[in-house]
Protein backbone atom coordinates (compact mmCIF):
# COMPACT_ATOMS: atom_id res chain seq x y z
CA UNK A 1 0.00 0.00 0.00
CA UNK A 2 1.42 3.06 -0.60
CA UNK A 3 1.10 6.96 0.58
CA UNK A 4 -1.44 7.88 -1.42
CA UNK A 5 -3.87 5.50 -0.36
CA UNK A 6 -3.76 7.64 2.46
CA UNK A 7 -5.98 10.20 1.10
CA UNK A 8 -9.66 9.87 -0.43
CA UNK A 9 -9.68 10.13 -4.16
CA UNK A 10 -11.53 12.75 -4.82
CA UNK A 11 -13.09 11.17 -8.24
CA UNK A 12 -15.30 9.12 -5.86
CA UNK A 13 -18.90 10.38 -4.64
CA UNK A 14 -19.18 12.82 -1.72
CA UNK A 15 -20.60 10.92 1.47
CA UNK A 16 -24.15 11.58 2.00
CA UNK A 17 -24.13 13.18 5.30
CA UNK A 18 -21.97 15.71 3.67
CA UNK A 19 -24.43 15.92 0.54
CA UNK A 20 -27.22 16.38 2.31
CA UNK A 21 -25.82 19.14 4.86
CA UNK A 22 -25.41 21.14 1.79
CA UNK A 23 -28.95 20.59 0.35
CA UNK A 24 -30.02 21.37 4.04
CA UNK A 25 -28.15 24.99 3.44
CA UNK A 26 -29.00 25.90 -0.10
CA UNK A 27 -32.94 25.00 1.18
CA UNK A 28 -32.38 26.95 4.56
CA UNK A 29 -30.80 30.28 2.19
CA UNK A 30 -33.70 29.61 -0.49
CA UNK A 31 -36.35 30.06 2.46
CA UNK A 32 -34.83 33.11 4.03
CA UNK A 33 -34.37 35.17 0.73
CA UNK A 34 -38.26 34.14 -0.24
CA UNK A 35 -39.29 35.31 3.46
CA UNK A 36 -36.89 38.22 3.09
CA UNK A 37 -38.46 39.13 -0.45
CA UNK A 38 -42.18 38.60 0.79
CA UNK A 39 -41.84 40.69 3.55
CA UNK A 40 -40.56 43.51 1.25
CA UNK A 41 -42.84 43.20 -0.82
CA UNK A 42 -45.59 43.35 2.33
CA UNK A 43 -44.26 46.13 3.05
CA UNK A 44 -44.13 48.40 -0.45
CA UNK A 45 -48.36 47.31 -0.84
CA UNK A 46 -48.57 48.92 2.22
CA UNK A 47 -46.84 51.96 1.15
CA UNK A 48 -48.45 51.56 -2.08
CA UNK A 49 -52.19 51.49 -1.02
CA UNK A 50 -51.29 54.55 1.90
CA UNK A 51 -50.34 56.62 -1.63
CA UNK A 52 -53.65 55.56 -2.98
CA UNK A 53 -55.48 56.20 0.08
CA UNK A 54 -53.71 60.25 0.31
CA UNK A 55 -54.86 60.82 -3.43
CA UNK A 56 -58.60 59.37 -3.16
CA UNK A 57 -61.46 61.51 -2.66
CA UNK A 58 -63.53 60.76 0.02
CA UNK A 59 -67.05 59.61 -0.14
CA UNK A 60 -67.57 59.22 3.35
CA UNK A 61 -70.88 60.54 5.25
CA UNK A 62 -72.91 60.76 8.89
CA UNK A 63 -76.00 59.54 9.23
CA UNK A 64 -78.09 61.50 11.18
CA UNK A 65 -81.24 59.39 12.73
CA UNK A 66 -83.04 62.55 13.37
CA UNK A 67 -83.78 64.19 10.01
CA UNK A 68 -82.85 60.71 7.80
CA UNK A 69 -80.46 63.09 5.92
CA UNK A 70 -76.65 62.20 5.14
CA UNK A 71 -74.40 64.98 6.03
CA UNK A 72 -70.85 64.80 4.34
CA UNK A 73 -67.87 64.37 6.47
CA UNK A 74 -65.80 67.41 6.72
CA UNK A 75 -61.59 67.40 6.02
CA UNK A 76 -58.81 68.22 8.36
CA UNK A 77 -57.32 70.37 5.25
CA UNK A 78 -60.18 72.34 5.74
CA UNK A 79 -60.85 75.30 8.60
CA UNK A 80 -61.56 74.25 12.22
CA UNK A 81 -65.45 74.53 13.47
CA UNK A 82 -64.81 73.07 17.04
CA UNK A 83 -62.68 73.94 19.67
CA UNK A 84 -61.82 70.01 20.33
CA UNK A 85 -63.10 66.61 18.62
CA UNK A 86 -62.97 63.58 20.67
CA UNK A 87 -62.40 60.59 18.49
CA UNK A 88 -63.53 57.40 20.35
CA UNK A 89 -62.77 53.66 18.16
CA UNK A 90 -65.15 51.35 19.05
CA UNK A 91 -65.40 47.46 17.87
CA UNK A 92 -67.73 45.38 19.75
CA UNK A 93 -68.55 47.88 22.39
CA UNK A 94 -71.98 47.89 23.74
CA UNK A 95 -71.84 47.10 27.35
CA UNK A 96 -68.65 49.41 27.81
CA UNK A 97 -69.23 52.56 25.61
CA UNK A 98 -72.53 53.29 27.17
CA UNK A 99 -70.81 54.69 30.42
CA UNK A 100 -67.95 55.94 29.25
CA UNK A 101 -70.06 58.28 27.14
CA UNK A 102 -72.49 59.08 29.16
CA UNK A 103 -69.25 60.34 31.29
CA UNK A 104 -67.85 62.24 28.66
CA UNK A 105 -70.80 63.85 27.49
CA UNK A 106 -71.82 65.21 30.98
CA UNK A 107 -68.22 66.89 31.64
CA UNK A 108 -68.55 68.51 27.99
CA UNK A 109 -71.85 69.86 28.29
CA UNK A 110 -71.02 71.50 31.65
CA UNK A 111 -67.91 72.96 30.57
CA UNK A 112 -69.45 74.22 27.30
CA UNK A 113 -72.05 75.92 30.02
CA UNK A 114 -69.16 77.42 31.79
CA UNK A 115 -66.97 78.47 29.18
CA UNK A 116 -68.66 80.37 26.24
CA UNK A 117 -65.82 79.62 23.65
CA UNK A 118 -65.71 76.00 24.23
CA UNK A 119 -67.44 74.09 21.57
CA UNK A 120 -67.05 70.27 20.75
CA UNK A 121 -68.22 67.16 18.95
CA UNK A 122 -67.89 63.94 19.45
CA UNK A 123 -66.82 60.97 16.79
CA UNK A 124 -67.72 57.22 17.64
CA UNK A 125 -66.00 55.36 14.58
CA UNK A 126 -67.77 51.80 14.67
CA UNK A 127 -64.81 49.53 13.43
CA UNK A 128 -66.68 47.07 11.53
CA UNK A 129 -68.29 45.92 15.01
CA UNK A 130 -70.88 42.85 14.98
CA UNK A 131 -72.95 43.34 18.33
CA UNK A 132 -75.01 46.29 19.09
CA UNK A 133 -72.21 49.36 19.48
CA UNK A 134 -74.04 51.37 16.49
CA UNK A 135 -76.84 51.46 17.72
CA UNK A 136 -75.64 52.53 21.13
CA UNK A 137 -73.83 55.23 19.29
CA UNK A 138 -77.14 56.54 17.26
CA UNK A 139 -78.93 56.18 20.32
CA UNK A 140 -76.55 59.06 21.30
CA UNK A 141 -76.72 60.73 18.11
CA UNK A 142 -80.35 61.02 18.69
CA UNK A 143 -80.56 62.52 22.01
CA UNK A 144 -77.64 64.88 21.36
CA UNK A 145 -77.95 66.20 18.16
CA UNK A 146 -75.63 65.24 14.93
CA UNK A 147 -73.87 68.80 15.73
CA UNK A 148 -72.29 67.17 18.65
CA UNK A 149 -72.04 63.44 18.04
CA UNK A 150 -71.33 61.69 15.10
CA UNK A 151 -70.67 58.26 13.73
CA UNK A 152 -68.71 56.93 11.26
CA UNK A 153 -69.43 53.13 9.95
CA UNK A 154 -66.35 51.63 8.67
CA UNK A 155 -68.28 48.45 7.04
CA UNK A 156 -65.92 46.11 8.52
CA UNK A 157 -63.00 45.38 10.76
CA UNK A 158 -59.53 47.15 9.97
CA UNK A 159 -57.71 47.90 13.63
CA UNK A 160 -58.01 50.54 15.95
CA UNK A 161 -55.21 52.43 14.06
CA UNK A 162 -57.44 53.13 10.92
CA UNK A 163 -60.42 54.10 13.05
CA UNK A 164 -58.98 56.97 14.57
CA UNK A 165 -57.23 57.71 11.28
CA UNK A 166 -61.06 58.46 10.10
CA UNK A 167 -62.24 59.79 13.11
CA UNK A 168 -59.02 62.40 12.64
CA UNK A 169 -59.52 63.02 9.33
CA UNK A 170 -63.02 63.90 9.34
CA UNK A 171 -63.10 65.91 12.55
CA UNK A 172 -63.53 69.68 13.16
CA UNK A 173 -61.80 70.65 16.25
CA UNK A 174 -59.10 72.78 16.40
CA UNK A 175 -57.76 70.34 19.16
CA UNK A 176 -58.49 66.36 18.40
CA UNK A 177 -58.27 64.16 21.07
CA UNK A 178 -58.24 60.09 21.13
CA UNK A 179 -59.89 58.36 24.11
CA UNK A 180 -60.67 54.69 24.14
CA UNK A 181 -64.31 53.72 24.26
CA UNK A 182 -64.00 51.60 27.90
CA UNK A 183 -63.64 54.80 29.77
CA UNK A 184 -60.19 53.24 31.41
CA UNK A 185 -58.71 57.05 31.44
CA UNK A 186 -60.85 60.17 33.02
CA UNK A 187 -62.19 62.05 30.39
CA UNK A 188 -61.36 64.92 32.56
CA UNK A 189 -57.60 64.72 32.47
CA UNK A 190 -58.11 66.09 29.06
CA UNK A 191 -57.39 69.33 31.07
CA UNK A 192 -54.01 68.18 31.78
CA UNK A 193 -52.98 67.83 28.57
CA UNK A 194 -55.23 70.72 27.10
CA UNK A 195 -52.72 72.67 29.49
CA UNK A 196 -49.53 71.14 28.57
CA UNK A 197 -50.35 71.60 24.74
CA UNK A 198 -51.11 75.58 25.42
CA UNK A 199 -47.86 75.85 27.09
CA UNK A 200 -45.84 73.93 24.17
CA UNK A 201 -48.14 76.59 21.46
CA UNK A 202 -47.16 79.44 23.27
CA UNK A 203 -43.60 78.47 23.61
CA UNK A 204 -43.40 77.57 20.15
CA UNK A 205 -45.19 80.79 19.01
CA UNK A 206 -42.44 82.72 20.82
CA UNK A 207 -39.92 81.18 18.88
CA UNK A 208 -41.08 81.56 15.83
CA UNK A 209 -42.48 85.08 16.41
CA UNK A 210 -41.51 86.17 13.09
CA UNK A 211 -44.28 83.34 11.30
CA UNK A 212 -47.05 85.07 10.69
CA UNK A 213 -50.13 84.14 8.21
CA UNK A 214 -50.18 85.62 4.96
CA UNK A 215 -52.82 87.96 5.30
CA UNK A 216 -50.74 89.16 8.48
CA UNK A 217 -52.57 87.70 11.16
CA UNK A 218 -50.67 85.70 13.91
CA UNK A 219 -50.76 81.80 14.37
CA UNK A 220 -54.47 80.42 15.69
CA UNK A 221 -53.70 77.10 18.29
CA UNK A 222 -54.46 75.47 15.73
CA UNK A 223 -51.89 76.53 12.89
CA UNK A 224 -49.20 75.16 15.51
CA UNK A 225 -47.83 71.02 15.26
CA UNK A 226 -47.79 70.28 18.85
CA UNK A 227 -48.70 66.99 20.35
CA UNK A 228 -49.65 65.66 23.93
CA UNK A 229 -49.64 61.88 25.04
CA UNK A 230 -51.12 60.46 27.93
CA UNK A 231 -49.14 58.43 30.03
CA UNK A 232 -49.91 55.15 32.54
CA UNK A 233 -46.03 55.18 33.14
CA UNK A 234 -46.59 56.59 36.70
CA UNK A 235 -48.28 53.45 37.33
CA UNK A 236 -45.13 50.90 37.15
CA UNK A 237 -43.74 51.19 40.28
CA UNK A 238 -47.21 51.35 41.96
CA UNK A 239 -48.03 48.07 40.04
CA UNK A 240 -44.72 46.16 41.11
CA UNK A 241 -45.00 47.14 44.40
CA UNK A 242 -48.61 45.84 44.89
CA UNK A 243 -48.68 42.48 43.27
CA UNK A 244 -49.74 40.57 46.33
CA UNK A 245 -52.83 42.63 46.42
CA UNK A 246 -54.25 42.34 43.02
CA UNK A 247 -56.93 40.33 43.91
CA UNK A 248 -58.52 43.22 45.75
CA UNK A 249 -59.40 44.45 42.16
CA UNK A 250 -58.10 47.46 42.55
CA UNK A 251 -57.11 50.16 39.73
CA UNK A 252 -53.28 48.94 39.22
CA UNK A 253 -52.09 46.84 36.64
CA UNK A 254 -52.21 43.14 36.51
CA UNK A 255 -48.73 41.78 36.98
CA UNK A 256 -49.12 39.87 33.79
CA UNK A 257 -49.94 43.20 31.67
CA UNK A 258 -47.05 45.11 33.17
CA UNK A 259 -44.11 42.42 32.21
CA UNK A 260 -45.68 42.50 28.70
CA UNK A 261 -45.76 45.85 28.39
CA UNK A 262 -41.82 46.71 30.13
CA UNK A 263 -40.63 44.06 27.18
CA UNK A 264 -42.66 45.83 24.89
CA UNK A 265 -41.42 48.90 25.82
CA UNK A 266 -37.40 47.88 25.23
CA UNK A 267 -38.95 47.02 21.59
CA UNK A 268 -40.46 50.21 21.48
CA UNK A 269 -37.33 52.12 22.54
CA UNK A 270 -34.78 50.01 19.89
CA UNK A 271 -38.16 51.07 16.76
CA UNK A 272 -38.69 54.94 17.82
CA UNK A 273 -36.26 55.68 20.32
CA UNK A 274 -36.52 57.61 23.62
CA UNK A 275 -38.49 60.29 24.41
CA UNK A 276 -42.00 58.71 25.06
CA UNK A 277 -42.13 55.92 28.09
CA UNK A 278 -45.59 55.12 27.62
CA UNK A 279 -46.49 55.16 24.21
CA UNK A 280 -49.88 52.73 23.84
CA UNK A 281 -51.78 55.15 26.50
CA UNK A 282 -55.00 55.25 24.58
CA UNK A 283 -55.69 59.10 25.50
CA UNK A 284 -53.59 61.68 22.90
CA UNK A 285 -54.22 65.27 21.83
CA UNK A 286 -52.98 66.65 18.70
CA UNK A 287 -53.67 70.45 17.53
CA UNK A 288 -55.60 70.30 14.03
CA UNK A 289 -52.32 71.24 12.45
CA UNK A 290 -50.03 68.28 13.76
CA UNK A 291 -52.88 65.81 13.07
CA UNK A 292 -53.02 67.00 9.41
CA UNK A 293 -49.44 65.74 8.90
CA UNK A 294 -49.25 62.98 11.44
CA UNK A 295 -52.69 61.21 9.95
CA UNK A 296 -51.97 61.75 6.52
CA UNK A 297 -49.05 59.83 6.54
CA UNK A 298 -49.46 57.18 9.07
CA UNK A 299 -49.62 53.37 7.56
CA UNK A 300 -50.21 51.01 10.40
CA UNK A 301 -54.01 50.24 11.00
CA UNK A 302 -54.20 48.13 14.44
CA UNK A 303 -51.32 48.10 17.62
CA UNK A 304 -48.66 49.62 16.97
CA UNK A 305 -49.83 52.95 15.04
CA UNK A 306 -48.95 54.65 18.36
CA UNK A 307 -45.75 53.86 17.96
CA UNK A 308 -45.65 55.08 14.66
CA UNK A 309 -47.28 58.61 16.02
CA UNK A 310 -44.27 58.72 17.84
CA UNK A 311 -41.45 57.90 15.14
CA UNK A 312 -43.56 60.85 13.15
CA UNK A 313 -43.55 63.52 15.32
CA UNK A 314 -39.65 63.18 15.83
CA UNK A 315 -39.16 62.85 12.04
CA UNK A 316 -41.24 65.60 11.49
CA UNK A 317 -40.24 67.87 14.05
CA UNK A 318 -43.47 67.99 15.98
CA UNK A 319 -42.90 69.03 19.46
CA UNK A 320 -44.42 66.02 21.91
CA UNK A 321 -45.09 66.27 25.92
CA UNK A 322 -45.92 63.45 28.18
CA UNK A 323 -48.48 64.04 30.64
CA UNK A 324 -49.47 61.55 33.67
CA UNK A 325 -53.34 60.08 33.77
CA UNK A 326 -56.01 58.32 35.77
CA UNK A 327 -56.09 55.11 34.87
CA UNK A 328 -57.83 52.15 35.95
CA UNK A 329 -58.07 48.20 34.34
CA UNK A 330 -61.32 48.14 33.03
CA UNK A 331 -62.76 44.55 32.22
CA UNK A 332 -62.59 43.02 28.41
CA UNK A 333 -59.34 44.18 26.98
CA UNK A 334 -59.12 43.00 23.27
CA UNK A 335 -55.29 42.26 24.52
CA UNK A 336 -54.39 39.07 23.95
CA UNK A 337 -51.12 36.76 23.02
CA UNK A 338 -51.28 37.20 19.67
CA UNK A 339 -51.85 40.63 19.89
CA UNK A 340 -48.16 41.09 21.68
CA UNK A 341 -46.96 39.00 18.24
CA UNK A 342 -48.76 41.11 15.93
CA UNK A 343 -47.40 44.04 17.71
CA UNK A 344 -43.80 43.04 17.22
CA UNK A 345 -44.51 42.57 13.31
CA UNK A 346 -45.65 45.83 13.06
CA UNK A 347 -42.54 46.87 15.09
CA UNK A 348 -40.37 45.41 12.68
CA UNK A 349 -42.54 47.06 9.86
CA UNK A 350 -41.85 50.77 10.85
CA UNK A 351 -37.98 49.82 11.27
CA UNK A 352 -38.10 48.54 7.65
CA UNK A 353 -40.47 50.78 6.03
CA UNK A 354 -39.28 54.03 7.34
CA UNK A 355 -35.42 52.81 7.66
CA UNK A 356 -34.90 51.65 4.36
CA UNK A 357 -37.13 54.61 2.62
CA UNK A 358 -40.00 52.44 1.39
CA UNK A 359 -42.78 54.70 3.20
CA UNK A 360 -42.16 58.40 2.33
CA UNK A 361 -43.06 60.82 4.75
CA UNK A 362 -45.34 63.48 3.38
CA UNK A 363 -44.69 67.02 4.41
């Protein structure tokens, strides 16, 4: 025997663990580039039907059950009626809305009694819901009067994000606020952040004292991008340190629903960055201006549009504020495990969309 019979010829067939270790591969790299390409191309029909949806004219209406008459839905391009528009999403809500806006209505109608100037209206957008919430919301239409409560149908089910995308973009106010429909913040802390948003106007009319409108007049509150989240984020440490007593039912978190949210929140911080601790607080105000360009360009349409409010307003320069709430748990959160997965899709969408220029932001 000699040397060479030391080494394997290499004219004879590859062993078949080696053979199929590199089918395994080219499979595993096939896979990945088709996941890698589908996602992509996820992600440019999203950007794709947002540019249709900029561009369309709307056909939308409210129906008023008084008169039978359809009254069309005004534009946030166009002048502000209101002084503030409450925007309230609502899928499958008829046991909760009921109080909350019975609650809501009460504190506007005695502040409108109070203060002269202060005028409002009220938008329910029905997300496509299957029980009884539209007729709970007409039911309200009727006894208040289509001036001051309205309803927009959305036909079926597209995600909280869209419905106060509608509700925003056919409101009047020169001040919109988003409230959830379960009542689970105070409808009177709006005060808190009514205040906060003044402040940030005034400071930011100082600065730019030299803008002026065309015609010569000075800036109106709501000519001026300025934006004002709610926050539960004062509610952490109360939360952690009063596990043992959840049972009591009181107002505090569940421990469950405060790990979630702390991982969600690292997530959040690595998509939008810092700046914003408690960014899924379902009770924001926007001034009409800062809504235009913040809800004409947003994409996502259920969890994490929020978070895309946020990577907005720092890419368009929009001055934001965090402001502390009342909160309490309020029975039949739509939260569920899937949602948190869903969430970190849309996460991933954002970083992709926005990072890699596929979604243009509109100025």
């Amino acid at each position: 025997m000699g040397w060479w019979s030391l080494f394997p010829d290499p004219r004879l067939p590859v062993s078949l663990p080696l053979s199929l270790s590199l089918l395994l591969s080219s499979l595993a790299l096939i896979l990945a580039l088709s996941i890698a390409a589908f996602f992509l191309e996820y992600v440019r029909k999203i950007g794709c039907r947002h540019s249709l949806e900029r561009t369309a004219v709307s056909d939308s209406f409210f129906e008023d059950p008084n008169s039978l008459k359809k009254v069309p839905c005004p534009s946030i391009c166009d002048p502000a009626e209101k002084y503030i528009s409450l925007i309230i999403p609502a899928f499958n809500e008829e046991h909760r809305l009921p109080e909350a806006l019975i609650e809501t209505m009460n504190y506007l109608q005695q502040r409108s009694a109070v203060e002269k100037s202060f005028s409002y209206e009220v938008l329910i957008v029905d997300d496509g819901s299957t029980d009884r919430t539209s007729k709970v919301a007409f039911d309200f239409v009727r006894k208040y009067k289509i001036d001051n409560v309205r309803v927009i149908l959305l036909g079926r089910n597209h995600g909280k994000g869209e419905a106060i995308r509608k509700g925003m973009l056919h409101s009047r106010g020169e001040l919109l606020l988003m409230l959830d429909a379960d009542g689970a913040t105070k409808v009177t802390d709006l005060e808190k952040l009514e205040t906060q948003i003044c402040a940030l106007t005034k400071k930011n009319k100082e600065l730019n004292s030299s803008a002026a409108m065309p015609n010569g007049l000075s800036l109106k509150l709501s000519d001026i991008e300025v934006a004002a989240f709610g926050s539960r984020a004062h509610l952490e440490k109360q939360a952690l340190a009063t596990v043992c007593f959840l049972y009591l039912r009181q107002s505090y978190r569940k421990w469950y629903r405060n790990f979630l949210m702390k991982g969600f929140h690292l997530v959040v911080l690595l998509t939008a960055g810092p700046g914003i601790r408690d960014t899924q607080c379902g009770f924001k105000i926007f001034t009409r201006a800062a809504a235009r360009k913040l809800f004409t360009n947003i994409r996502l349409k259920r969890w994490c549009f929020d978070v895309e409010l946020v990577y907005l307003c720092k890419h368009l320069g929009i001055p934001m504020v965090e402001v502390s709430v009342t909160w309490s748990e309020i029975p039949g959160s739509k939260v569920r495990l899937t949602s948190i997965i869903h969430m970190l899709f849309e996460l991933i969408l954002i970083r992709v969309g926005y990072g890699l220029g596929i979604w243009k932001i509109h100025t």
